[in-house]
Protein backbone atom coordinates (compact mmCIF):
# COMPACT_ATOMS: atom_id res chain seq x y z
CA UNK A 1 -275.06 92.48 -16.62
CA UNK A 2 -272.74 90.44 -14.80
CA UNK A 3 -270.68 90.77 -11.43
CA UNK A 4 -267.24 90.35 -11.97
CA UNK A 5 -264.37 90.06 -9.33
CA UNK A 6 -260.38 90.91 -9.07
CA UNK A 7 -258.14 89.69 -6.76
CA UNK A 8 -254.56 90.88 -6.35
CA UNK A 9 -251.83 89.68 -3.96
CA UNK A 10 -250.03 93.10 -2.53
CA UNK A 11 -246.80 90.91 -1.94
CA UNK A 12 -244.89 87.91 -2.82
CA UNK A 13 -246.16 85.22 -1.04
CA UNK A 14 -249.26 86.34 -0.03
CA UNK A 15 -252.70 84.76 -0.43
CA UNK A 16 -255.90 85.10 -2.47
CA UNK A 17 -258.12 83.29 -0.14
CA UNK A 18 -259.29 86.20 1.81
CA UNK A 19 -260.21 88.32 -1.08
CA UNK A 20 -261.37 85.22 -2.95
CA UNK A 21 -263.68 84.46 0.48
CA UNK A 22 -265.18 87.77 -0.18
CA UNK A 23 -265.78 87.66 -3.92
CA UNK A 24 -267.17 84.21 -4.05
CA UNK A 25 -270.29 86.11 -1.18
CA UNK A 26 -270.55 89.22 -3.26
CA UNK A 27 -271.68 86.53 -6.01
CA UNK A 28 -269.40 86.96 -8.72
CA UNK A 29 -270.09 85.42 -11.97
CA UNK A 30 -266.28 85.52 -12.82
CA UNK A 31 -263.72 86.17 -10.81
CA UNK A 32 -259.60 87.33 -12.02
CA UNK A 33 -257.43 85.92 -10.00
CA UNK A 34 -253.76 88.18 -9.88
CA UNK A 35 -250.82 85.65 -8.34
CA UNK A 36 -248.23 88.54 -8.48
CA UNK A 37 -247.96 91.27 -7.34
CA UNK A 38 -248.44 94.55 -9.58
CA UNK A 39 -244.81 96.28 -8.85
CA UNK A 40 -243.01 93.30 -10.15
CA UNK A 41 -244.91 92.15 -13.22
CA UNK A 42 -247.29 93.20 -15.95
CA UNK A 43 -251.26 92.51 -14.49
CA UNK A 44 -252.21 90.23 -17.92
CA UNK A 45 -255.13 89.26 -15.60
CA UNK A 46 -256.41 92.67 -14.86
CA UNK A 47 -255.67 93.59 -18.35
CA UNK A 48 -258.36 90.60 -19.24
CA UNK A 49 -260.54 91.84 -16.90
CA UNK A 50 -260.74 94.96 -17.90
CA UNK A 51 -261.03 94.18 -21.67
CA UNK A 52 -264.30 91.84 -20.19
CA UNK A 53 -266.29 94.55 -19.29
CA UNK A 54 -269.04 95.95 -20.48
CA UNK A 55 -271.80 98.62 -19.86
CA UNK A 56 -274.06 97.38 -16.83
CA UNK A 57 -271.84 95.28 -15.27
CA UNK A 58 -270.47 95.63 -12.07
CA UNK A 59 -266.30 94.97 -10.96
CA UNK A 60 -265.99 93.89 -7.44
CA UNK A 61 -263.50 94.33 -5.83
CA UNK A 62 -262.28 94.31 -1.99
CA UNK A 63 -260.05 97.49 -1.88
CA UNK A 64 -259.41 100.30 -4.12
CA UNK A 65 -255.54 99.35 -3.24
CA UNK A 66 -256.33 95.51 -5.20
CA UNK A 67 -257.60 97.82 -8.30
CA UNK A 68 -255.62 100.56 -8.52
CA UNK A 69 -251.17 100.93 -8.44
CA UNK A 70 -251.58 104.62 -7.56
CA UNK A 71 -254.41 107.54 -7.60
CA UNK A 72 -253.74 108.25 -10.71
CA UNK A 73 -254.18 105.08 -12.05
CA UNK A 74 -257.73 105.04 -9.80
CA UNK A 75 -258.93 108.21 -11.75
CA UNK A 76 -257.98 106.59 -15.20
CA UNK A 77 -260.11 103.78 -14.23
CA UNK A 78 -262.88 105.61 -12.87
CA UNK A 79 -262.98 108.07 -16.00
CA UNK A 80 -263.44 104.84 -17.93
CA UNK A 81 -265.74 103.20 -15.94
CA UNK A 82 -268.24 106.63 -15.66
CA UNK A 83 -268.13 106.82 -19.77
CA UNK A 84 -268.87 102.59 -20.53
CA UNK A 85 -271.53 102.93 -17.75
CA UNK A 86 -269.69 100.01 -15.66
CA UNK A 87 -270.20 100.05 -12.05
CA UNK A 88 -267.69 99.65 -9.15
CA UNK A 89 -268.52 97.46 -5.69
CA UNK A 90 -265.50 97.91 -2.91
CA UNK A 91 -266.90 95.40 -0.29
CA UNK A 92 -264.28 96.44 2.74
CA UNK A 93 -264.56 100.28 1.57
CA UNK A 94 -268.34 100.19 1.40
CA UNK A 95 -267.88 102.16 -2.04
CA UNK A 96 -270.84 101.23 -4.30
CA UNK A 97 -270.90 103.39 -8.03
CA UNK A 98 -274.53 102.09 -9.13
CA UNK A 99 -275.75 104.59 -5.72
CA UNK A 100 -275.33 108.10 -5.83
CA UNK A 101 -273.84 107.86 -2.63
CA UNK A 102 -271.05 105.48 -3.83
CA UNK A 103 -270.58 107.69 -7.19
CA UNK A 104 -270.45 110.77 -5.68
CA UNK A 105 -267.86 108.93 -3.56
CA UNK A 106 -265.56 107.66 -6.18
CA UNK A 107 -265.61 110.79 -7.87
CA UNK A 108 -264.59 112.85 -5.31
CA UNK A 109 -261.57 110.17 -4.83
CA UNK A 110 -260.88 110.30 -8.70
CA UNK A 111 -261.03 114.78 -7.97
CA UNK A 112 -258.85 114.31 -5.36
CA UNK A 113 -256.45 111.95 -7.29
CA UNK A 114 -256.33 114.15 -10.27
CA UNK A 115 -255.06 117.43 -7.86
CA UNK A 116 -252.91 115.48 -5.90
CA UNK A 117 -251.34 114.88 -9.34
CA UNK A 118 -251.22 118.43 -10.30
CA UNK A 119 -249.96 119.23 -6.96
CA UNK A 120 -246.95 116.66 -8.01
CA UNK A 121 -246.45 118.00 -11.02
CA UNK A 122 -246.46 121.85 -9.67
CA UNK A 123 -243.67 120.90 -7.08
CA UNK A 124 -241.55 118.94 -10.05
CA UNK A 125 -241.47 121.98 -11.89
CA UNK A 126 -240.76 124.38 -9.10
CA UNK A 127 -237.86 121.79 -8.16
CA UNK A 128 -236.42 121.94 -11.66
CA UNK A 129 -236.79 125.61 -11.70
CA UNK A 130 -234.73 126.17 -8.65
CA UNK A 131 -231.96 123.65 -9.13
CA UNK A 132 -231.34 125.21 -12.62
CA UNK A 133 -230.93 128.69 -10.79
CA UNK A 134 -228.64 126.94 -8.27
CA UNK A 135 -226.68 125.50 -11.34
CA UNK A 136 -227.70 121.91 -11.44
CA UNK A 137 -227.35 120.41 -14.21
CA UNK A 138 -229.26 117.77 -15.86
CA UNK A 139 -228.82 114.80 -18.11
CA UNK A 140 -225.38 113.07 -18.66
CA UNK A 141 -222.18 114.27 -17.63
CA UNK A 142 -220.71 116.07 -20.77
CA UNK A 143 -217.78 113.55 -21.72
CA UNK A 144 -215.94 116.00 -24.30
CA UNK A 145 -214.53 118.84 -22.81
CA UNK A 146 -213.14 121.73 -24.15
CA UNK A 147 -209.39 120.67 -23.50
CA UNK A 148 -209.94 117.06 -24.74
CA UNK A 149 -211.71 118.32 -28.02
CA UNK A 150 -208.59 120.34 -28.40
CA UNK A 151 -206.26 117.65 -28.01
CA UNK A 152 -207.94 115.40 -30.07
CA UNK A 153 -208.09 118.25 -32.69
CA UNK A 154 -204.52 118.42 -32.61
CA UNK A 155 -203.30 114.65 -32.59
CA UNK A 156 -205.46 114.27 -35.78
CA UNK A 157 -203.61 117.32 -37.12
CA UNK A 158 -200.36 115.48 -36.47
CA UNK A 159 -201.77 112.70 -38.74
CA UNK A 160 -203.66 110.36 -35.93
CA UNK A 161 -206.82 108.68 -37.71
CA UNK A 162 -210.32 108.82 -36.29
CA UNK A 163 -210.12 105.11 -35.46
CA UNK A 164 -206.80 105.54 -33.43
CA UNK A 165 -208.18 108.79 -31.34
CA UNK A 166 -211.66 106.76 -30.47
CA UNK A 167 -209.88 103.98 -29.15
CA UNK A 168 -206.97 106.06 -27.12
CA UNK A 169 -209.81 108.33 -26.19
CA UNK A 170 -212.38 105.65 -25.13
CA UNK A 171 -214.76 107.08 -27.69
CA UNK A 172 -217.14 106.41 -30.21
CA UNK A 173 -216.10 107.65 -33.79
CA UNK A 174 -218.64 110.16 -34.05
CA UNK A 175 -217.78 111.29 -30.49
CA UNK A 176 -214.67 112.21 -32.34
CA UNK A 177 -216.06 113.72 -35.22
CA UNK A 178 -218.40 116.02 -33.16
CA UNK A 179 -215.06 117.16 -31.30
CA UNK A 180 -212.87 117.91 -34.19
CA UNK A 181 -216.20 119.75 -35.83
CA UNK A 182 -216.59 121.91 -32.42
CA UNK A 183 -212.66 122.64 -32.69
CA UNK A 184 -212.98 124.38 -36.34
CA UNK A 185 -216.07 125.96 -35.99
CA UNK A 186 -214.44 127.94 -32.66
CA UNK A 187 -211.55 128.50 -34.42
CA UNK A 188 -213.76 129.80 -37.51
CA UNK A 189 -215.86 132.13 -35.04
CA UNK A 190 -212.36 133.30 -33.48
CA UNK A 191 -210.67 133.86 -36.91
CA UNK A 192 -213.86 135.89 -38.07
CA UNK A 193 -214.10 138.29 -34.75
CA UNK A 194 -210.45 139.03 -34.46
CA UNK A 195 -210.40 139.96 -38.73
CA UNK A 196 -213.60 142.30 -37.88
């Protein structure tokens, strides 16, 4: 059962001695120390620090904000942390998991991060939903339309190769392919209605 600390700058530039000020009083046994901050770079300490752990220890930290990137994140970790049986000590937060005060605490922030997620995810959907009905379209811009597959169809009927259209055309060869395939298979379809 060990205490161990994290420490995270928020910025570029900023210091650890504040949070490393606190640690050092909480008594940690080991202490991560995070030089950069979590938006620009992969946390290899945290990562370490996490992979430390084990059942009856205790992370300290000084704010949820030094553990977590996001509530999501914060309810990942807590879900973890409630099944290995490792505790969680926010000194400026007063949030202490080995109470039942400071569980109950942390779980009601990991409840709370979990619907605030759903909520996200809701209003994502309903936001794709209603620019499809107001005829937004998605994804890339469709580069072969109907008139250029047509053309192209009908300089490689005049004997143009495949390599000569992609380059006049800016496109990859199977770009071409997929156009001259569209062509005959509408002209099929048309051929077949107009015979019935």
């Amino acid at each position: 059962m060990s205490r161990v600390g994290y420490a995270r700058v928020s910025s570029t530039g900023q210091s650890l001695e504040v949070q490393l000020s606190k640690l050092h009083r909480a008594e940690c046994n080991k202490i991560y120390q995070e030089k950069r901050s979590g938006r620009t770079a992969e946390r290899s300490e945290f990562q370490s620090c996490m992979s430390y752990l084990r059942e009856g220890d205790t992370l300290v930290v000084t704010r949820l904000d030094r553990l977590a990137r996001s509530v999501v994140h914060l309810a990942q970790i807590a879900s973890r942390f409630q099944s290995e049986g490792i505790d969680l000590l926010v000194i400026d937060q007063n949030i202490d998991t080995s109470t039942s005060t400071g569980r109950l605490m942390f779980n009601m922030l990991a409840a709370i991060a979990e619907f605030e997620n759903d909520l996200r995810t809701e209003r994502q959907a309903e936001g794709i939903a209603k620019a499809h009905e107001n005829g937004v379209k998605f994804g890339r811009p469709v580069k072969l339309t109907d008139t250029l597959k047509q053309a192209i169809y009908d300089k490689r009927a005049e004997g143009a190769t495949i390599g000569q259209l992609a380059k006049e055309y800016h496109l990859g060869e199977a770009s071409i392919y997929r156009a001259l395939n569209s062509v005959k298979s509408t002209q099929e379809i048309t051929s077949k209605l107009i015979s019935n």
